[in-house]
C-alpha atoms as a PDB file:
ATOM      1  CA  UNK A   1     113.962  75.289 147.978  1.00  0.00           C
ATOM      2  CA  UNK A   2     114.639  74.647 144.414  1.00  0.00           C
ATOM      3  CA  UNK A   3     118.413  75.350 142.352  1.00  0.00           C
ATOM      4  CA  UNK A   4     117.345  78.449 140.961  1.00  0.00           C
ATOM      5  CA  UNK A   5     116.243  79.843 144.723  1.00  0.00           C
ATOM      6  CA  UNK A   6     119.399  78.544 145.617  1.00  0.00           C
ATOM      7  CA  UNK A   7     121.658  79.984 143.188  1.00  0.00           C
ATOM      8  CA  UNK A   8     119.940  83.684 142.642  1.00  0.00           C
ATOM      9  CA  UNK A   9     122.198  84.889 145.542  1.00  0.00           C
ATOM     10  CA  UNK A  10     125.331  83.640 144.056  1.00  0.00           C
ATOM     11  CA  UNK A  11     124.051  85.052 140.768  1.00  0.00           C
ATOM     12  CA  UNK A  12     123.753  88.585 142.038  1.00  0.00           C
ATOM     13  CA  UNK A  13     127.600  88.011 143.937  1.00  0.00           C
ATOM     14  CA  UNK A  14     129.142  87.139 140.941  1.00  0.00           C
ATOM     15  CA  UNK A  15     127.317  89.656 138.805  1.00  0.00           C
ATOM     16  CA  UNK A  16     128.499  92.352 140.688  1.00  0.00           C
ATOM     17  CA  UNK A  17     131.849  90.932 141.219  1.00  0.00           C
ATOM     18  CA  UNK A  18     132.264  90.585 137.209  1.00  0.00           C
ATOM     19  CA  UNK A  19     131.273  94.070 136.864  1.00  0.00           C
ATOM     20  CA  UNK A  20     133.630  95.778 138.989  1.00  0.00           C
ATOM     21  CA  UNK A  21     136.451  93.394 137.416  1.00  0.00           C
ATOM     22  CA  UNK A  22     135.389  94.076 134.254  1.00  0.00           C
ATOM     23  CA  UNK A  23     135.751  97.782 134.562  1.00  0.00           C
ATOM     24  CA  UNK A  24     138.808  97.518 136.522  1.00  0.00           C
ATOM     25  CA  UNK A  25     140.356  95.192 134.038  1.00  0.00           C
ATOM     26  CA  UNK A  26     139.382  97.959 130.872  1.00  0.00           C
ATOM     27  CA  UNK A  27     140.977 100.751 132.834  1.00  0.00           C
ATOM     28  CA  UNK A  28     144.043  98.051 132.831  1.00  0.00           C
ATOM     29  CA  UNK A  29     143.909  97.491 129.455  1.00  0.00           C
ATOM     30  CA  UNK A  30     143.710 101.697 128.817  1.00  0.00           C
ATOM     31  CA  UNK A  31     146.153 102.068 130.717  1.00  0.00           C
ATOM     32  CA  UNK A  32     148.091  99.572 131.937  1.00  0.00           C
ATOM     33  CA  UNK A  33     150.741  98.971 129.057  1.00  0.00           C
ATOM     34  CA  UNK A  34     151.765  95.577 128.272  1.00  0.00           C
ATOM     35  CA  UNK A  35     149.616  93.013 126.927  1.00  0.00           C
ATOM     36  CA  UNK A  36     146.560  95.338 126.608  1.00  0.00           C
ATOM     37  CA  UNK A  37     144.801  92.951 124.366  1.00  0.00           C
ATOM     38  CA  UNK A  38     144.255  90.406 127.305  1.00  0.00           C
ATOM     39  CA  UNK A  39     143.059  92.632 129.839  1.00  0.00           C
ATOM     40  CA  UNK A  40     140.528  94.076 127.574  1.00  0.00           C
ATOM     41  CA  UNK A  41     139.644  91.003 126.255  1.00  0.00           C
ATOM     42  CA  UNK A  42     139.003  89.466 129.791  1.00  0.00           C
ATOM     43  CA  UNK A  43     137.243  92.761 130.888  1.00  0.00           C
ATOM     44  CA  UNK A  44     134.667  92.283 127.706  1.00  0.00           C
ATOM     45  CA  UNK A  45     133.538  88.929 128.942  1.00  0.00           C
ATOM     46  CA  UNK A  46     133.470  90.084 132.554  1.00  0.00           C
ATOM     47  CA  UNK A  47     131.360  93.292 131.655  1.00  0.00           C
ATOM     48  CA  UNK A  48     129.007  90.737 129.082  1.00  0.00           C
ATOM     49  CA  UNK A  49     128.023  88.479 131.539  1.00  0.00           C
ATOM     50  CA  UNK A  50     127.872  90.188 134.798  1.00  0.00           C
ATOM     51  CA  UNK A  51     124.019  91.564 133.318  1.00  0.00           C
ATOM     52  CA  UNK A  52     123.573  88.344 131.978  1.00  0.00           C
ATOM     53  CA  UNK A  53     123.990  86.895 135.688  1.00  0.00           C
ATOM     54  CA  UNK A  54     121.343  89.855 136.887  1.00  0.00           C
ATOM     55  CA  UNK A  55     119.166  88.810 134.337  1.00  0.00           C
ATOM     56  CA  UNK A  56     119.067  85.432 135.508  1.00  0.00           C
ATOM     57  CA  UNK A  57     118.877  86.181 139.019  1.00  0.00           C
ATOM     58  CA  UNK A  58     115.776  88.486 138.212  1.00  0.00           C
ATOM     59  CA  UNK A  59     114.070  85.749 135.920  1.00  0.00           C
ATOM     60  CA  UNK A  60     114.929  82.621 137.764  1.00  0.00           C
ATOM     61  CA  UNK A  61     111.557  81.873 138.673  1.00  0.00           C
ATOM     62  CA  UNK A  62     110.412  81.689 134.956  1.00  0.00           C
ATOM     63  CA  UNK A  63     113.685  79.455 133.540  1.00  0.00           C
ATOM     64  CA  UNK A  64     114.079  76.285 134.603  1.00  0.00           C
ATOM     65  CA  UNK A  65     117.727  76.390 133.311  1.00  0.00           C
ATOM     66  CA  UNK A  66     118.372  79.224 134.893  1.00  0.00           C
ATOM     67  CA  UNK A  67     120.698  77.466 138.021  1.00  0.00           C
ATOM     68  CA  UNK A  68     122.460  75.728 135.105  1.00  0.00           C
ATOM     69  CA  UNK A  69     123.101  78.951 132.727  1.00  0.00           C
ATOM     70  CA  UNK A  70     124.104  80.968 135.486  1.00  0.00           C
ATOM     71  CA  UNK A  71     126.749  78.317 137.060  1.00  0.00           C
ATOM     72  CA  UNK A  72     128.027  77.445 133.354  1.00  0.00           C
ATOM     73  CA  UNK A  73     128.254  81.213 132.663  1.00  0.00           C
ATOM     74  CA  UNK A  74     130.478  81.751 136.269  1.00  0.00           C
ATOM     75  CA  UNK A  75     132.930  78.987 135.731  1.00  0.00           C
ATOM     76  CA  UNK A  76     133.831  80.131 132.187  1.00  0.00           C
ATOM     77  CA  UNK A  77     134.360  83.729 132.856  1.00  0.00           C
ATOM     78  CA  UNK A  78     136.198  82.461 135.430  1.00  0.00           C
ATOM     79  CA  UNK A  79     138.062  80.121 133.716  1.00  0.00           C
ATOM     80  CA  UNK A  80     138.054  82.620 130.775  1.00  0.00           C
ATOM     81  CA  UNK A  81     139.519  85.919 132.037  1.00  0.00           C
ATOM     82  CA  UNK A  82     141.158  84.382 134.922  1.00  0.00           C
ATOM     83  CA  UNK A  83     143.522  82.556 132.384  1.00  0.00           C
ATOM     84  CA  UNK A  84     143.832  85.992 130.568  1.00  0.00           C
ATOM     85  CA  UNK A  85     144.494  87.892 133.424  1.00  0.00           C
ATOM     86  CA  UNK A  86     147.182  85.598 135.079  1.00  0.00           C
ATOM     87  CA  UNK A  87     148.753  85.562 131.551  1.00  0.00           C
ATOM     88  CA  UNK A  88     148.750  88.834 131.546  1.00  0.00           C
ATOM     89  CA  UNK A  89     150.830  89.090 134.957  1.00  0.00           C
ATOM     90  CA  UNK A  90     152.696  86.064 135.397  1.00  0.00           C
ATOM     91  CA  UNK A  91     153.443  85.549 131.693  1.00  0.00           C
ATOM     92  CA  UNK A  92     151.947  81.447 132.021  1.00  0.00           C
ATOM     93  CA  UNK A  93     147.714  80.799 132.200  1.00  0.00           C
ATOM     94  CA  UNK A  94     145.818  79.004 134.689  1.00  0.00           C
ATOM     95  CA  UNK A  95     146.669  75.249 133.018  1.00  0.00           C
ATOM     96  CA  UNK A  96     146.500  74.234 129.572  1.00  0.00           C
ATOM     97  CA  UNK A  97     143.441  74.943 127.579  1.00  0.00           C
ATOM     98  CA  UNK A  98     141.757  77.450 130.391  1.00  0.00           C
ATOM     99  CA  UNK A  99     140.620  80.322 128.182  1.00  0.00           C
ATOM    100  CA  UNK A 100     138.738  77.734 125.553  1.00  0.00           C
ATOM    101  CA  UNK A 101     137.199  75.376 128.082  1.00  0.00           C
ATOM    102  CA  UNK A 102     135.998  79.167 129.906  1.00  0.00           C
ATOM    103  CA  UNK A 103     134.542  79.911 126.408  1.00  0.00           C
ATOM    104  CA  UNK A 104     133.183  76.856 125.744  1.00  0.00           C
ATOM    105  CA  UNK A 105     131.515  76.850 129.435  1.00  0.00           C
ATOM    106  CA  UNK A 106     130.206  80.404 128.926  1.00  0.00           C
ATOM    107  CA  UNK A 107     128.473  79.317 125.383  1.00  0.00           C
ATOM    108  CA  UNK A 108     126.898  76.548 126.971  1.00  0.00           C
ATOM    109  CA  UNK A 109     125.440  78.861 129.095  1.00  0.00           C
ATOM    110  CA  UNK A 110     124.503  80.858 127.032  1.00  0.00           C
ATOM    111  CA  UNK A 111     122.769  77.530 125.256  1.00  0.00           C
ATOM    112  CA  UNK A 112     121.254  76.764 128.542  1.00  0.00           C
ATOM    113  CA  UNK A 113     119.422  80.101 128.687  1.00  0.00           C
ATOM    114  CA  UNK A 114     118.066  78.965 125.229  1.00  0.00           C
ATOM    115  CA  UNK A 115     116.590  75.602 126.267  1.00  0.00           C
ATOM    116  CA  UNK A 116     115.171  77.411 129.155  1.00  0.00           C
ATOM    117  CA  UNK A 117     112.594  78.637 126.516  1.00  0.00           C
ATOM    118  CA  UNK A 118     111.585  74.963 125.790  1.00  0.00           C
ATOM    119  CA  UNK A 119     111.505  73.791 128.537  1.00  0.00           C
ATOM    120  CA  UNK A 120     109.425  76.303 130.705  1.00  0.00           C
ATOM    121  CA  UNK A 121     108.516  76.692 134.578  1.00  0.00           C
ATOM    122  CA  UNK A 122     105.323  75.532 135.059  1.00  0.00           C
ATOM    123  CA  UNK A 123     103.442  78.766 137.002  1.00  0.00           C
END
């Protein structure tokens, strides 16, 4: 069974995890008071890539890079709006540099889905 088979599974999980966060975390940041900003910021990147993930889940059969995009594009959010949202609560991130190395992880997924079109499945 190859990565992609693999992963398509956790793809789907994660999509549909980062779309009911990312809708919970805009009604926060309607809502919610306080540091708005970070809660609607975290629920953009949440909402963005939870059809991105769904996307590669449907297509990972025809991109190679498809295991990598997808697991690049779950740690960042993670990393990403997790940071955000524990700011957000606790006052303090994740660690040190949590919400850049997120976005850097999520644009090299977003790279990743990009060399997919070089280098192709074979059918």
């Amino acid at each position: 069974m190859s990565l992609n088979a693999r992963l398509e599974p956790v793809l789907y999980l994660f999509a549909g995890l980062f779309g009911v966060a990312g809708v919970a975390l805009a009604a926060l940041a309607a809502h919610g008071g306080g540091e708005a900003n970070l809660a609607a910021s975290a629920s953009t990147m949440c909402l963005a890539h939870a059809p991105a993930l769904l996307a590669l889940a449907l297509g990972s059969a025809r991109l190679g890079t498809a295991w990598l995009a997808g697991f690049l594009m779950i740690v960042g959010t993670l990393l990403f709006a997790g940071d955000l949202v524990t700011l957000r609560f606790t006052g303090s991130g994740l660690f040190p540099y949590a919400a850049p190395t997120g976005g850097w992880a999520m644009m090299l997924g977003w790279l990743a889905v990009a060399a997919g079109a070089v280098f192709r499945v074979k059918a």
